[in-house]
N, C-alpha and C. Protein backbone atom coordinates (compact mmCIF):
# COMPACT_ATOMS: atom_id res chain seq x y z
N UNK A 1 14.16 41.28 11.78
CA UNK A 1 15.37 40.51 11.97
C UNK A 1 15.87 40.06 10.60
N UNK A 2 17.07 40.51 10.43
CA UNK A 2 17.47 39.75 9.13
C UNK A 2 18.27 38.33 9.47
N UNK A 3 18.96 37.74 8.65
CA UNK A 3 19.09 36.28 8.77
C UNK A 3 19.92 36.12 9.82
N UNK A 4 20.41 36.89 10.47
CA UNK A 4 21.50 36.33 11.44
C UNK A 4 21.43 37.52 12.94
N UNK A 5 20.52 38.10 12.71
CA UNK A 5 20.55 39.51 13.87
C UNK A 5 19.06 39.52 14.20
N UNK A 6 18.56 40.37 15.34
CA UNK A 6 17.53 40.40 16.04
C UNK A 6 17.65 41.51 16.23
N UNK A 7 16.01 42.44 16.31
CA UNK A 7 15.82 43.91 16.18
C UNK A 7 15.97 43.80 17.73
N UNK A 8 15.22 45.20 18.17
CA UNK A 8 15.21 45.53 19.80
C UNK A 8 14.46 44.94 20.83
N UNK A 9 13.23 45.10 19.95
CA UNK A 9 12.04 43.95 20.29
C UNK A 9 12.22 42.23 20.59
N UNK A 10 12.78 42.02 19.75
CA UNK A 10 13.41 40.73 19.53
C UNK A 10 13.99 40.33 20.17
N UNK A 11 14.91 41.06 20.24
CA UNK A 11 16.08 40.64 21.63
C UNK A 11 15.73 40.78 22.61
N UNK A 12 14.97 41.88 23.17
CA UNK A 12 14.60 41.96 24.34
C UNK A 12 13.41 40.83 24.87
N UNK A 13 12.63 40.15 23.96
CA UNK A 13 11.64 39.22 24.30
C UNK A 13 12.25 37.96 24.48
N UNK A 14 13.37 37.83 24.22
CA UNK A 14 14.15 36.58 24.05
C UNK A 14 14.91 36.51 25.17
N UNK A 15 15.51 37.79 25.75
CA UNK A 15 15.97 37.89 27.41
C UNK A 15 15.11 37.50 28.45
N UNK A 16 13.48 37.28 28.16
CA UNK A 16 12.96 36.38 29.20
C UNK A 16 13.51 35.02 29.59
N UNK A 17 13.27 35.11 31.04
CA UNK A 17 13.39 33.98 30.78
C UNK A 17 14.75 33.63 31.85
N UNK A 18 15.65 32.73 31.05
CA UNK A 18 17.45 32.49 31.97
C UNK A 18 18.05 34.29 31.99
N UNK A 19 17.90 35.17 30.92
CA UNK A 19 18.04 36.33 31.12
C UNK A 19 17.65 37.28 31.53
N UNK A 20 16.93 37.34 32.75
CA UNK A 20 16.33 38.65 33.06
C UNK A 20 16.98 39.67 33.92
N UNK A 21 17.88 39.42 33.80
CA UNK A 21 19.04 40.26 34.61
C UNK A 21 19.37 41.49 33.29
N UNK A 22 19.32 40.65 32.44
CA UNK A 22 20.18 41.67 31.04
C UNK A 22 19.06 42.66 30.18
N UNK A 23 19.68 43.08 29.51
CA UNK A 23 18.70 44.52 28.74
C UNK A 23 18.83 44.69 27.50
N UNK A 24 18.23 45.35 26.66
CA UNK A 24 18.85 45.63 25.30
C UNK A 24 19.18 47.15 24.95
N UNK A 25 20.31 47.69 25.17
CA UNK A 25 20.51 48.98 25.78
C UNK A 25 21.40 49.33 24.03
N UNK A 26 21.15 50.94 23.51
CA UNK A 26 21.82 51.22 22.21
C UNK A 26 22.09 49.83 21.02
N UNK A 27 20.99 48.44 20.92
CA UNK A 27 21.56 47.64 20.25
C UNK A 27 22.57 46.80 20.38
N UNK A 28 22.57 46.43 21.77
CA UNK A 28 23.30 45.59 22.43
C UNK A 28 23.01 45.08 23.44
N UNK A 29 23.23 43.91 23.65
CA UNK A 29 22.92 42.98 25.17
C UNK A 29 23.56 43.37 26.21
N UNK A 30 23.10 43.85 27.49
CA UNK A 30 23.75 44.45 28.33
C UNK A 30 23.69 44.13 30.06
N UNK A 31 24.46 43.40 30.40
CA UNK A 31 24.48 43.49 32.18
C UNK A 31 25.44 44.03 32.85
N UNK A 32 24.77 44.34 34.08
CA UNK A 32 25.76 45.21 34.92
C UNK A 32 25.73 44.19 36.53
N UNK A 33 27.10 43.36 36.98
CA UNK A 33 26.89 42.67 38.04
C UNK A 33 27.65 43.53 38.94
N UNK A 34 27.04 43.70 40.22
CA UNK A 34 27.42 44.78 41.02
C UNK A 34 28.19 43.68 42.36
N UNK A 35 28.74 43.95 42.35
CA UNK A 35 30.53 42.94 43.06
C UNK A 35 30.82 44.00 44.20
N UNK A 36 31.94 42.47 45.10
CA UNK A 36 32.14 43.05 46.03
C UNK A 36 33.28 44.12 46.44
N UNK A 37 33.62 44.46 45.23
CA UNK A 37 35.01 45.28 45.49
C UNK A 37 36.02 45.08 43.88
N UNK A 38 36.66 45.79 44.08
CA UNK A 38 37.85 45.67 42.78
C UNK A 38 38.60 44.22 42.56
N UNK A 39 38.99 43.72 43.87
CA UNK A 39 39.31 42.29 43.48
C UNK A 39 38.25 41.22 42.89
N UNK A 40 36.97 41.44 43.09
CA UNK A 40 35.86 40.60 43.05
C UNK A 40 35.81 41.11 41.63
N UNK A 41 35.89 42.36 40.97
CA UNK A 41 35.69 42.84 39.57
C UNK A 41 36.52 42.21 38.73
N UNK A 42 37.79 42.23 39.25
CA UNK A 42 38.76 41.41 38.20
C UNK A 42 38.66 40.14 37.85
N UNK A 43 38.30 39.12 39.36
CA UNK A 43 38.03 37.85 38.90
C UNK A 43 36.89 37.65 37.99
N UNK A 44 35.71 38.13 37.96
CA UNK A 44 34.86 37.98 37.16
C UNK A 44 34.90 38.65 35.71
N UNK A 45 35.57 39.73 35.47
CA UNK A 45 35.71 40.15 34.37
C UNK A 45 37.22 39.55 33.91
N UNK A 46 37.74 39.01 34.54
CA UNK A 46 38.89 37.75 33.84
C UNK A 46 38.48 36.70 33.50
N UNK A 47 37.35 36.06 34.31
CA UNK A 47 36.26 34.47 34.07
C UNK A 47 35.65 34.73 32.50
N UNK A 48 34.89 36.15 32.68
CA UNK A 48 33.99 36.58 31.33
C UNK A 48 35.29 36.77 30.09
N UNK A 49 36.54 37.65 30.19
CA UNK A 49 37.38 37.08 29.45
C UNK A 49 37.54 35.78 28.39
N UNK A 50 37.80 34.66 29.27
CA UNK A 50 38.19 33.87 29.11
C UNK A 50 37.31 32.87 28.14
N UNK A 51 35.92 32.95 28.82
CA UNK A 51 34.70 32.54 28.11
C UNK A 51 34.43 32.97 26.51
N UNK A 52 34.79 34.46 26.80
CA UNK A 52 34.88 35.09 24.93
C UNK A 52 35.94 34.92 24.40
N UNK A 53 37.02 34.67 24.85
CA UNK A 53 38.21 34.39 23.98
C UNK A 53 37.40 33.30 23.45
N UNK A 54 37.61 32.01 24.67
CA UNK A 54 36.88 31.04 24.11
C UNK A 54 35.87 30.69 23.27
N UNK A 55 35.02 31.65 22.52
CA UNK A 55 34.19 31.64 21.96
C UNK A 55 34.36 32.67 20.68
N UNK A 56 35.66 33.15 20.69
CA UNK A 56 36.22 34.16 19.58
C UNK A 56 34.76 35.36 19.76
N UNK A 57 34.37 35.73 20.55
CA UNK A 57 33.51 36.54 20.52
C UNK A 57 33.82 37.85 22.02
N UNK A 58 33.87 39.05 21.69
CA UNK A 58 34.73 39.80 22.20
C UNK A 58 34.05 40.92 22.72
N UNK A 59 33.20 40.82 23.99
CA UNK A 59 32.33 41.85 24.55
C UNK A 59 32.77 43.07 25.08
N UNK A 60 32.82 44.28 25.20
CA UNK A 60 33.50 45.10 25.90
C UNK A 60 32.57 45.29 27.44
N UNK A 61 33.89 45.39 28.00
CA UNK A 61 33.60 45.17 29.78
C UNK A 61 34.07 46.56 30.11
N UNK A 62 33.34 46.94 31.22
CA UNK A 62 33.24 48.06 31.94
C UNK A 62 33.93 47.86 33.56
N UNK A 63 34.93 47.63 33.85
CA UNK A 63 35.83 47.05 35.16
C UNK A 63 35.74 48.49 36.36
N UNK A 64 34.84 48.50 37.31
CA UNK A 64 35.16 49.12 37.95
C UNK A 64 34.79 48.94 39.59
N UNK A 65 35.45 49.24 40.58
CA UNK A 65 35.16 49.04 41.78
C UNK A 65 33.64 48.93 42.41
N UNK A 66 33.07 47.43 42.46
CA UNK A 66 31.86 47.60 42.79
C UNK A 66 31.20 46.98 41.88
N UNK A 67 31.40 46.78 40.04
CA UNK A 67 30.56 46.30 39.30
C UNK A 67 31.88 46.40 37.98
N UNK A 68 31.08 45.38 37.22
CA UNK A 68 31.43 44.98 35.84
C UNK A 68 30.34 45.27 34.92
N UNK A 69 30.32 45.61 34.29
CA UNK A 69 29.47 45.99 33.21
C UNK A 69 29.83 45.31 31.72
N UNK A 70 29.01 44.52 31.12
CA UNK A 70 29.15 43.62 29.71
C UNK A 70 28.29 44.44 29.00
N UNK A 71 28.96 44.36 27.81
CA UNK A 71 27.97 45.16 26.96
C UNK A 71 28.39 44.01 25.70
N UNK A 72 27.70 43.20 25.04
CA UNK A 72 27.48 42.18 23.72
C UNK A 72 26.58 42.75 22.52
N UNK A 73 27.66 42.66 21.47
CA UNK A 73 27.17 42.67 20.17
C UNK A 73 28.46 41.76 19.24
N UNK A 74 27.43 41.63 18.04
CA UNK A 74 28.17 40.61 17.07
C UNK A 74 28.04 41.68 16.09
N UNK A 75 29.65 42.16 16.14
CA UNK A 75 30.33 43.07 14.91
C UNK A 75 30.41 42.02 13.72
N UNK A 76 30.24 40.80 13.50
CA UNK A 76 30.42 40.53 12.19
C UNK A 76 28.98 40.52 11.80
N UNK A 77 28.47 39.99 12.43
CA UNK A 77 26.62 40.00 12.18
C UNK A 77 25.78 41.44 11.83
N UNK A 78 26.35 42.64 12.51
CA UNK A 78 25.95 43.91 11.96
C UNK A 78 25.06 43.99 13.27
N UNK A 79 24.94 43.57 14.24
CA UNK A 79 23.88 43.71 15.56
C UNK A 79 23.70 42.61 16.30
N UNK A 80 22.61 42.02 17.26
CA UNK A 80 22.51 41.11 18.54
C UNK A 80 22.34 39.98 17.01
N UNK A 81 22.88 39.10 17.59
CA UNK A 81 23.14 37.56 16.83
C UNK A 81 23.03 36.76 18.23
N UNK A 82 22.64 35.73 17.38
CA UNK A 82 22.29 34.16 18.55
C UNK A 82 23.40 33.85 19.23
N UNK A 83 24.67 34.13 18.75
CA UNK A 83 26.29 33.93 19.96
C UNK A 83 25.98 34.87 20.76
N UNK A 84 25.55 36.36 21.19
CA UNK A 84 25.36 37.23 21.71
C UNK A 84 24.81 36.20 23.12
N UNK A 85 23.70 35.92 22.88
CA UNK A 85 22.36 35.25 23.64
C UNK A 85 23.30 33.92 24.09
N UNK A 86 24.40 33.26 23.38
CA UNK A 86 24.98 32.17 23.78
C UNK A 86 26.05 32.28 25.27
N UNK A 87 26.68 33.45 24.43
CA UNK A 87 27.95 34.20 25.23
C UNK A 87 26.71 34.33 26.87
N UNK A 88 25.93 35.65 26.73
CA UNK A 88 25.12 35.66 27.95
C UNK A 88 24.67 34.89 28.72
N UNK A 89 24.12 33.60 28.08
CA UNK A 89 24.03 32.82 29.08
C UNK A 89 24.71 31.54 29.69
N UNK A 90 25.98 31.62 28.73
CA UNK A 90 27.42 31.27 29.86
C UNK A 90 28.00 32.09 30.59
N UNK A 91 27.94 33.26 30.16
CA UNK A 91 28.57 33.98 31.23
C UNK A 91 27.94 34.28 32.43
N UNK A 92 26.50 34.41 32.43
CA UNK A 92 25.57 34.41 33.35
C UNK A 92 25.60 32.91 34.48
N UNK A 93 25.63 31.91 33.67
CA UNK A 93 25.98 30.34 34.06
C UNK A 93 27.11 30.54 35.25
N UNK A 94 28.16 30.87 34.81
CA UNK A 94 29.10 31.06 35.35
C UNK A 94 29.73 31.90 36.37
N UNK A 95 29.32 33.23 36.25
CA UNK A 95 29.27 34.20 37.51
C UNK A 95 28.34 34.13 38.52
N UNK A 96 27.28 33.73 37.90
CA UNK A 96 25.92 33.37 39.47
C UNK A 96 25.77 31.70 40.18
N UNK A 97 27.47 31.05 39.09
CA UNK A 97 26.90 29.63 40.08
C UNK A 97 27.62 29.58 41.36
N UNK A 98 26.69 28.35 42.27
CA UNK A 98 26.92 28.28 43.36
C UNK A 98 27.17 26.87 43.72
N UNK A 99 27.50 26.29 44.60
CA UNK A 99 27.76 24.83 44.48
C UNK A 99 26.56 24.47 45.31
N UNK A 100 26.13 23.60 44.99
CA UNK A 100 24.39 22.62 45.17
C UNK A 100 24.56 22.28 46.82
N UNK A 101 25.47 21.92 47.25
CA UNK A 101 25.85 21.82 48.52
C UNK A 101 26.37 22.86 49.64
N UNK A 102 25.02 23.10 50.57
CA UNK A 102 25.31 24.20 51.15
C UNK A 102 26.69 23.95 52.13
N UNK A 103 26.90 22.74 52.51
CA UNK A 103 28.13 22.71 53.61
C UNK A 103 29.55 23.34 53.03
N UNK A 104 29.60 23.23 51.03
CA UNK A 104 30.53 23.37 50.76
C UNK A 104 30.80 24.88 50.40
N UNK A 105 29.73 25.49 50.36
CA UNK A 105 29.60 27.12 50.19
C UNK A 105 30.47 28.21 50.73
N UNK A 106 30.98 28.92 50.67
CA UNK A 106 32.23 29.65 50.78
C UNK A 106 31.30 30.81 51.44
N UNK A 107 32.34 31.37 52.65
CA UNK A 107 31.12 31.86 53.51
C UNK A 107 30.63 33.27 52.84
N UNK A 108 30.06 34.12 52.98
CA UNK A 108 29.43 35.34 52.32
C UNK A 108 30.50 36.18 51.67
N UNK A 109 31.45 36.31 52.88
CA UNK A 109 32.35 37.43 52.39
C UNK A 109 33.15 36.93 51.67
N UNK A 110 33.30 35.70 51.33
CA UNK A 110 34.47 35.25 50.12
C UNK A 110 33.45 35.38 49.08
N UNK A 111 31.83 35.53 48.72
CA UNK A 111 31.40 35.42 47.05
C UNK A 111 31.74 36.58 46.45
N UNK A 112 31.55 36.36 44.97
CA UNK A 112 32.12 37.71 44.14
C UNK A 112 30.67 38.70 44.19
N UNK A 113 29.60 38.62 44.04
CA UNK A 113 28.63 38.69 43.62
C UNK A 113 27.95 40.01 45.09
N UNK A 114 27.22 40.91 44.83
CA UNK A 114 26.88 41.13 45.82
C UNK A 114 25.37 40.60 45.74
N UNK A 115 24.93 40.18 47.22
CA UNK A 115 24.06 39.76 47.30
C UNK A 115 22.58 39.59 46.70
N UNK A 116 22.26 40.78 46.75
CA UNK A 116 21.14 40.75 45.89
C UNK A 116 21.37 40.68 44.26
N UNK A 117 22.50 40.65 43.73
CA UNK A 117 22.88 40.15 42.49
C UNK A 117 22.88 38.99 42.08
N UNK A 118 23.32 38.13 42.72
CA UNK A 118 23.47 36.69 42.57
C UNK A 118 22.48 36.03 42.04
N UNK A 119 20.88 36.16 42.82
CA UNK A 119 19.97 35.09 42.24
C UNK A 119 19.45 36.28 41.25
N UNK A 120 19.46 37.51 40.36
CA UNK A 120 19.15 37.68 39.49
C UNK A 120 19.67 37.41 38.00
């Protein structure tokens, strides 16, 4: 690891953990959330948007019927950097939450998430 990046190893030992959904695929942090359809793709890959604007950090997304695909690296850093790992686990925060209160839960077919995606 040089001062600001993490080898393959590295990164990938560091995805234990809040990340085990994600991978370290060609030198980059990588998840694939498998959704309920094209509308369910857009909202979440507009949410993940919004989060990297917000964070001037700019992941390329994979938008397609059924799943979104993130792929994170830090082009100024030269490879996986600690915003990488930051970005992931807001965006992760954010697409798998649920509200603590089951009465207020939105019934199945309104979540974005397909099921067995969610709690990973």
């Amino acid at each position: 690891m040089t001062s600001s990046t993490f080898d393959t190893g590295q990164a990938a030992a560091r995805l234990v953990g809040t990340l085990v959904s994600w991978r370290v695929i060609d030198g980059r942090l990588c998840r694939t959330y498998r959704t309920r359809g094209w509308k369910s793709s857009l909202m979440i890959a507009n949410a993940i948007g919004h989060l990297a604007e917000t964070a001037w950090h700019h992941p390329d997304l994979l938008v397609a019927y059924g799943r979104v695909e993130v792929r994170l690296v830090d082009h100024d850093a030269g490879g996986i950097s600690a915003r990488d790992f930051a970005l992931a686990e807001k965006i992760e925060e954010l697409v798998a939450w649920r509200p603590a209160d089951p009465l207020k839960v939105a019934p199945e077919r309104f979540t974005l998430l397909e099921p067995d995606d969610s709690a990973s």
